[in-house]
Protein backbone atom coordinates (compact mmCIF):
# COMPACT_ATOMS: atom_id res chain seq x y z
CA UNK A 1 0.00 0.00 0.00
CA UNK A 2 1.33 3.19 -0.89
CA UNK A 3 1.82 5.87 1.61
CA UNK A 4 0.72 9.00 2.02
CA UNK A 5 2.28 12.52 2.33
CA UNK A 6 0.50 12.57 5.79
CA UNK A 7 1.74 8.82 6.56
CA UNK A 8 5.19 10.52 5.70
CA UNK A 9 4.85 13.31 7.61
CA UNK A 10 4.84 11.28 11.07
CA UNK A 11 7.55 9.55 10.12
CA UNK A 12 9.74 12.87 9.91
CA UNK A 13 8.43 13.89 12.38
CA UNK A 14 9.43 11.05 14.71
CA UNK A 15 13.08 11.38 13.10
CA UNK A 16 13.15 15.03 14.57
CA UNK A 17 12.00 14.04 17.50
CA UNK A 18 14.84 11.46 17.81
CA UNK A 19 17.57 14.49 17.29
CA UNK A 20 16.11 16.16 20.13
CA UNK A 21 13.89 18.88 18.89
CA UNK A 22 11.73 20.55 21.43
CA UNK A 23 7.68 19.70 22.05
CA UNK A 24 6.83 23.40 20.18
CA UNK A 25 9.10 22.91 17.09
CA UNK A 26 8.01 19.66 16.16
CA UNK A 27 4.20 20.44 16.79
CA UNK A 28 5.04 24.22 14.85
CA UNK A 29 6.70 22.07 12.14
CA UNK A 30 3.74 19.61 11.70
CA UNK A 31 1.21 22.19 11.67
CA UNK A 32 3.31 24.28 8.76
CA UNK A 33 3.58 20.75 6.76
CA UNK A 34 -0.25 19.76 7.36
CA UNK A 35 -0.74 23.02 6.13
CA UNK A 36 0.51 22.72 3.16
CA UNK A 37 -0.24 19.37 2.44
CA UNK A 38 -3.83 20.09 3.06
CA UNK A 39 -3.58 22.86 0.02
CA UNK A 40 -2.37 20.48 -1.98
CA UNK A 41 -4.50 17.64 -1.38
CA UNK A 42 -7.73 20.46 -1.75
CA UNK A 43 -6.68 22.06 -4.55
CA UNK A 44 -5.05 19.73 -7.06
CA UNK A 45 -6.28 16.44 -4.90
CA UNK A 46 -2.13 15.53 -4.32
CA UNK A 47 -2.33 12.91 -1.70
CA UNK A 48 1.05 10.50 -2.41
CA UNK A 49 4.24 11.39 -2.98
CA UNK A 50 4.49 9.98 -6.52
CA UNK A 51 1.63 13.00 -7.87
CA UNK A 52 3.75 15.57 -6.22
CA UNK A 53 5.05 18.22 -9.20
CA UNK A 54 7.55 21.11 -8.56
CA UNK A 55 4.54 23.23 -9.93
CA UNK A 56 2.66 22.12 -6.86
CA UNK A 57 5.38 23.36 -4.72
CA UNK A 58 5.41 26.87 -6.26
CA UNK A 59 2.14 27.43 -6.03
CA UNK A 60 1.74 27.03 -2.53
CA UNK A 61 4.27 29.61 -2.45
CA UNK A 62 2.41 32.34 -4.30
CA UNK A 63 -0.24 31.37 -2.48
CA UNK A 64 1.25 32.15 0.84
CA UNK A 65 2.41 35.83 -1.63
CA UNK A 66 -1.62 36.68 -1.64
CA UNK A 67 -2.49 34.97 1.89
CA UNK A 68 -3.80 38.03 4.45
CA UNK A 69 -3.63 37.90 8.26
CA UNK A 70 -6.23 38.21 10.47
CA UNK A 71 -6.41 42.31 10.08
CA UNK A 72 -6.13 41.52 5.99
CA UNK A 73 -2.64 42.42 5.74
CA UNK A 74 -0.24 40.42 3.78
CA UNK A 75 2.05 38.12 5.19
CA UNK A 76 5.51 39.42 5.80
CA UNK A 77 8.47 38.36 4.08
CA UNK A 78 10.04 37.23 7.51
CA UNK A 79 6.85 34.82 8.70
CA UNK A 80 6.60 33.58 5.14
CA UNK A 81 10.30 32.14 5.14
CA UNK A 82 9.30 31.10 8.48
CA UNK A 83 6.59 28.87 6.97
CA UNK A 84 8.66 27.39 4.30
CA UNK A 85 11.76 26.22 5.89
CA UNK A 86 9.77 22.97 8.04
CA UNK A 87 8.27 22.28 4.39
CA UNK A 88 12.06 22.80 2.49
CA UNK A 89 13.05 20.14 5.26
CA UNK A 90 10.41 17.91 4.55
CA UNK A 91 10.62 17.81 0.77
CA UNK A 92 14.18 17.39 1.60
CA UNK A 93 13.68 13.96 3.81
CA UNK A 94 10.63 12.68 0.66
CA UNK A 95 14.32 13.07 -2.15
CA UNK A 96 16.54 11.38 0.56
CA UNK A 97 14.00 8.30 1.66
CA UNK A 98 13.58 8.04 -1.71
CA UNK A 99 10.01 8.93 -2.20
CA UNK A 100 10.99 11.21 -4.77
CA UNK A 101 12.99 11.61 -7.57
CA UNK A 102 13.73 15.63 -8.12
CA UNK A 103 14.87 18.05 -5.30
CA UNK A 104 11.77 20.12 -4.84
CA UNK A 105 13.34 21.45 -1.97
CA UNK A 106 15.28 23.32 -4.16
CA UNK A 107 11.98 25.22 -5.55
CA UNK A 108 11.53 26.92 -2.82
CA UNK A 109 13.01 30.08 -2.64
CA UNK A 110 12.93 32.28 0.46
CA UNK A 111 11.93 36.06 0.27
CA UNK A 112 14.41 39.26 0.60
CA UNK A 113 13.60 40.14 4.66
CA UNK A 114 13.97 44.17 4.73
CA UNK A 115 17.03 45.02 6.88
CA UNK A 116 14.60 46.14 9.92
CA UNK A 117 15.99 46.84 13.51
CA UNK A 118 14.60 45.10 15.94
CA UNK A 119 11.58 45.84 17.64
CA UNK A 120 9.31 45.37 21.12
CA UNK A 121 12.76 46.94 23.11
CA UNK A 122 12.56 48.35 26.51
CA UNK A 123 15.31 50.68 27.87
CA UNK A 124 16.73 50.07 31.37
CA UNK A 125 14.67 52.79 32.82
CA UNK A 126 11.62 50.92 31.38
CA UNK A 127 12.78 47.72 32.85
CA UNK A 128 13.05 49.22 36.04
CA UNK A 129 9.99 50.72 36.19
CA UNK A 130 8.07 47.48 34.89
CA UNK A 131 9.97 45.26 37.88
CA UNK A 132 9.48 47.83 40.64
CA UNK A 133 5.66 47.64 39.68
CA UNK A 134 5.80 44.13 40.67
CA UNK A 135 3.91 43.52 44.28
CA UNK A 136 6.88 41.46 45.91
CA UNK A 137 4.51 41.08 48.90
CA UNK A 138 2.16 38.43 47.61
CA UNK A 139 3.79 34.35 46.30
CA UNK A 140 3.46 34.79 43.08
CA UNK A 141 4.92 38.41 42.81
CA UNK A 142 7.95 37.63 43.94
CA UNK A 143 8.12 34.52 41.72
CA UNK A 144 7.30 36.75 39.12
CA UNK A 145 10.14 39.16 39.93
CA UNK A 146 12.57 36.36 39.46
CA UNK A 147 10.91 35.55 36.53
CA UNK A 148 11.90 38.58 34.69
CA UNK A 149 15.07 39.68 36.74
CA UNK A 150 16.60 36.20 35.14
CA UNK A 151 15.20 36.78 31.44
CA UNK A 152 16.75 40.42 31.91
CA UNK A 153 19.56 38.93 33.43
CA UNK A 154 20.56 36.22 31.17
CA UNK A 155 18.39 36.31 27.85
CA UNK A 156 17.60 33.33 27.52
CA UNK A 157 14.33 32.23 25.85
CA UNK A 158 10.83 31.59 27.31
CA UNK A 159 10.71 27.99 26.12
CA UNK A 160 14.07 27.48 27.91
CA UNK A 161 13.07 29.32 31.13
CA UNK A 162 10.35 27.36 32.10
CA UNK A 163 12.06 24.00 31.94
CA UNK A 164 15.06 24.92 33.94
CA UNK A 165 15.05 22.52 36.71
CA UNK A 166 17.21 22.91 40.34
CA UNK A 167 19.81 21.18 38.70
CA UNK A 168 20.46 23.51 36.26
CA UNK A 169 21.15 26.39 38.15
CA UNK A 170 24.44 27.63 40.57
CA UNK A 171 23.51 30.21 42.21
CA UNK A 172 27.17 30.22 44.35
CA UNK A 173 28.93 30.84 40.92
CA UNK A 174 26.35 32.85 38.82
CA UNK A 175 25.51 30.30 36.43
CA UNK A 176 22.77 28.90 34.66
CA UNK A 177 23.14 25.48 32.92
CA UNK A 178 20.07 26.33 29.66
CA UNK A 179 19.02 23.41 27.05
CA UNK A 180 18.30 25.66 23.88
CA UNK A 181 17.22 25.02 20.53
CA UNK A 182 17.31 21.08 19.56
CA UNK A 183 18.64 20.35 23.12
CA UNK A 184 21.75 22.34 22.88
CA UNK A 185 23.31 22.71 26.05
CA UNK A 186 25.10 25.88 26.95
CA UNK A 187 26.02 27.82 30.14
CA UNK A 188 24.62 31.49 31.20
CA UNK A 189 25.68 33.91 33.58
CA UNK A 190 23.37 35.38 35.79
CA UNK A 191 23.48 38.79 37.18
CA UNK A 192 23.45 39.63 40.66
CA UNK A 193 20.17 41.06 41.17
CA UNK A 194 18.48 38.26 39.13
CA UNK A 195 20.92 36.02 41.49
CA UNK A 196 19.40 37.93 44.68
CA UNK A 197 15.43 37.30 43.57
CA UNK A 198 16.26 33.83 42.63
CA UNK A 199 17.85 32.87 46.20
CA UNK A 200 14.34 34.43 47.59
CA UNK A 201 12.05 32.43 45.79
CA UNK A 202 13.61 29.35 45.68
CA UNK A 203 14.38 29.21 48.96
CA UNK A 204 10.98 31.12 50.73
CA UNK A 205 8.39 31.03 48.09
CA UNK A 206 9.12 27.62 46.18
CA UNK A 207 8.62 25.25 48.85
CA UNK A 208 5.39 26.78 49.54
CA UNK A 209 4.06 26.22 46.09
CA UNK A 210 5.34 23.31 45.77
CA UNK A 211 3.47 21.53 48.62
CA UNK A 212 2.80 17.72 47.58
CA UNK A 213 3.73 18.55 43.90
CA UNK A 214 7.30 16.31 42.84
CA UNK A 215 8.64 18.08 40.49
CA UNK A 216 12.62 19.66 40.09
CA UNK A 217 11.36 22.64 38.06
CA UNK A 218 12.45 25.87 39.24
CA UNK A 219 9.19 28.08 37.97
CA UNK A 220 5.95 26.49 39.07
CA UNK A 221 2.13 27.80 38.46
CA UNK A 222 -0.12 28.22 41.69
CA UNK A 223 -1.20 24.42 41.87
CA UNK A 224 2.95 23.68 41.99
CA UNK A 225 3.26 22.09 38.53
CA UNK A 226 5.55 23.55 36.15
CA UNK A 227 5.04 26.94 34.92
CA UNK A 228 3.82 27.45 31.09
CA UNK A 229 5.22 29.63 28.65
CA UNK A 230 1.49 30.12 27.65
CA UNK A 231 1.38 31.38 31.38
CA UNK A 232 4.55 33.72 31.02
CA UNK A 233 3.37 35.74 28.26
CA UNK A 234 0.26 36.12 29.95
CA UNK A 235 2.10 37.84 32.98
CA UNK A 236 4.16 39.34 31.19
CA UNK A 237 1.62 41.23 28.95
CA UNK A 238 -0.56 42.22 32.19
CA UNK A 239 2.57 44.22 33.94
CA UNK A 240 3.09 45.91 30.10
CA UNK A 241 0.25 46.82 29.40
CA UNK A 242 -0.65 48.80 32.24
CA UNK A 243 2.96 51.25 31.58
CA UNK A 244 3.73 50.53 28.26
CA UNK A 245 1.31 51.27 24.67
CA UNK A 246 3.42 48.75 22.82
CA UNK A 247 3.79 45.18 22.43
CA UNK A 248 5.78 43.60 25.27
CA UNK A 249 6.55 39.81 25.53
CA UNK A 250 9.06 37.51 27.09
CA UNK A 251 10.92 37.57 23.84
CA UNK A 252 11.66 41.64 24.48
CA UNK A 253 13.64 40.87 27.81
CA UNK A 254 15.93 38.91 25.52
CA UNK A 255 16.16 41.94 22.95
CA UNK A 256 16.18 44.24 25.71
CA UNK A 257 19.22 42.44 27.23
CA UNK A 258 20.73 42.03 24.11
CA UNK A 259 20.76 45.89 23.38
CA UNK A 260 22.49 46.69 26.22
CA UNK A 261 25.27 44.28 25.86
CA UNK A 262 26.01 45.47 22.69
CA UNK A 263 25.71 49.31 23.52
CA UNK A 264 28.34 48.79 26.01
CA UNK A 265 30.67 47.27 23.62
CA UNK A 266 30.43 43.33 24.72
CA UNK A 267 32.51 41.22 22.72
CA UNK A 268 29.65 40.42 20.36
CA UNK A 269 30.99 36.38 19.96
CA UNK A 270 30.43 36.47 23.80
CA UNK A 271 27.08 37.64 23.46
CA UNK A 272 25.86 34.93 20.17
CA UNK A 273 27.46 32.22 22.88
CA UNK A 274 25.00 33.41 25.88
CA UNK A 275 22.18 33.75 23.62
CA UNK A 276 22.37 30.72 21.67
CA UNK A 277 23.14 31.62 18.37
CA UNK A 278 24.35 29.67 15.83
CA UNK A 279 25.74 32.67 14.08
CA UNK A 280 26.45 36.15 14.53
CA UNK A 281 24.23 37.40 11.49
CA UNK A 282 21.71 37.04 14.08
CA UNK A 283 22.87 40.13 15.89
CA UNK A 284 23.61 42.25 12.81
CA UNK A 285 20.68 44.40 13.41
CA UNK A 286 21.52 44.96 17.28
CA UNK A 287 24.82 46.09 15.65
CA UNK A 288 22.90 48.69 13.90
CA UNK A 289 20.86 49.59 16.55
CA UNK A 290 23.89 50.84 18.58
CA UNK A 291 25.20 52.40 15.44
CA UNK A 292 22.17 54.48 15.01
CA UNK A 293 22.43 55.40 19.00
CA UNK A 294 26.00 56.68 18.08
CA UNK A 295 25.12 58.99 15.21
CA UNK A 296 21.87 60.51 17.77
CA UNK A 297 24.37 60.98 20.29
CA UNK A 298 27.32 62.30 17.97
CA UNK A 299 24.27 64.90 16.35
CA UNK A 300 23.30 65.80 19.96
CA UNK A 301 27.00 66.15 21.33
CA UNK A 302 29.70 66.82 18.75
CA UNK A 303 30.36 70.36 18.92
CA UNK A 304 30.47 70.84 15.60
CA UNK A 305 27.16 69.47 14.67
CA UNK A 306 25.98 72.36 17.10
CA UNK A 307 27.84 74.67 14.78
CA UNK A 308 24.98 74.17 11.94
């Protein structure tokens, strides 16, 4: 019996799964690949690898071109790439496991991104201001404090926050052991102030969560099981939105932390290493974020600029 491009699909997925890729890419990746299978299978009834055509391939991509979000704008170039690179994989895996004979991964081409700089950033005064609004008098404020003193602190990712377990930290050395993207271990340093809330919440607040729970996670929810990143952005959009009028998530205490390492001149391999990156391209538009600090400051400073 011949299988289908959904039989198929498990089976990749299941071979990701066995290198180690996290809960949320493989269920992100499926989704993308059902997606697109499901076009296929609709609109030119392609159900089995052997009726898939390179023209099938490209015209799920112009049809992602003329796709509108929710507010009927067009996709961006950035989430469109984003959409294709699970499928590129997967066409990939069909040529390799023989299911087909061409390379239609190779008829996908990814979209020019604009150069943008990034966005959702919060100074250190707004940082401030959002943590001191946190009421450290009440259990879950002050895990909530550590919460976002160690994303500040250390910028590591939601998804890899809120599976750090006891183990991984050392709090006597400043260090936090993180398992990044497909299970990639790396080591963190943590500041002192995240280092300070940390101490007070594992040791005093913790416990009391905890209760009968077993569990070694360091973040846990009110009923002491382990805290969701579905949970997290929901915190961390209710202290936002009552300072800020734009878009704050857990991912901006990453930028946020990134900014500042780079506008104080950190050796910029350092920071890729503590954030996880498998290349430094990723930080080229932090780069020209500080750049573009420079020139305001050089404008508002440089005597001669005052001159004009």
């Amino acid at each position: 019996m011949t299988k289908t491009l959904l039989n198929i699909l498990d089976a990749f997925i299941s071979e990701r799964a066995n290198r180690n890729y996290s809960i949320n890419t493989l269920n992100g990746d499926r989704w993308t690949i059902k997606t697109f299978l499901t076009y296929i299978g609709v609109t030119y009834q392609v159900h089995t690898a052997d009726q898939l055509r390179k023209d099938h391939v490209v015209a799920y991509q112009n049809h992602l071109l003329h796709k509108q979000t929710p507010k009927g704008m067009p996709l961006k170039p950035r989430a469109i790439n984003h959409q294709l690179i699970p499928i590129r994989l997967y066409l990939r895996y069909l040529k390799t496991h023989g299911y087909i004979t061409q390379s239609l991964d190779q008829a996908i081409l990814s979209m020019k991104e604009p150069k943008l700089l990034p966005r959702s950033i919060l100074t250190h005064a707004q940082v401030k201001r959002l943590l001191r609004k946190i009421d450290t008098t009440t259990v879950q404020g002050i895990r909530n404090r550590a919460i976002l003193e160690l994303l500040y602190s250390s910028g590591i990712r939601s998804g890899e926050l809120v599976i750090l377990t006891l183990d991984d930290v050392d709090l006597a050395n400043g260090r936090l052991k993180v398992f990044g993207k497909g299970q990639k271990e790396r080591v963190v340093p943590i500041g002192k102030t995240a280092i300070r809330y940390l101490q007070s919440y594992i040791r005093g607040v913790r416990p009391f969560i905890l209760g009968s729970q077993h569990t070694r996670h360091i973040f846990l929810s009110r009923l002491g099981k382990p805290y969701s990143q579905k949970s997290l952005q929901v915190m961390v959009r209710k202290y936002a939105a009552a300072q800020f009028d734009m878009y704050v998530s857990p991912h901006t205490f990453r930028r946020s932390c990134t900014t500042e390492l780079v506008k104080a001149n950190a050796n910029i391999y350092h920071v890729k290493e503590m954030l996880g990156h498998s290349s430094l391209d990723t930080l080229k538009p932090y780069i020209n974020l500080a750049i573009n600090d420079l020139r305001k400051t050089h404008a508002k400073c440089h005597p001669r600029e005052r001159d004009v």
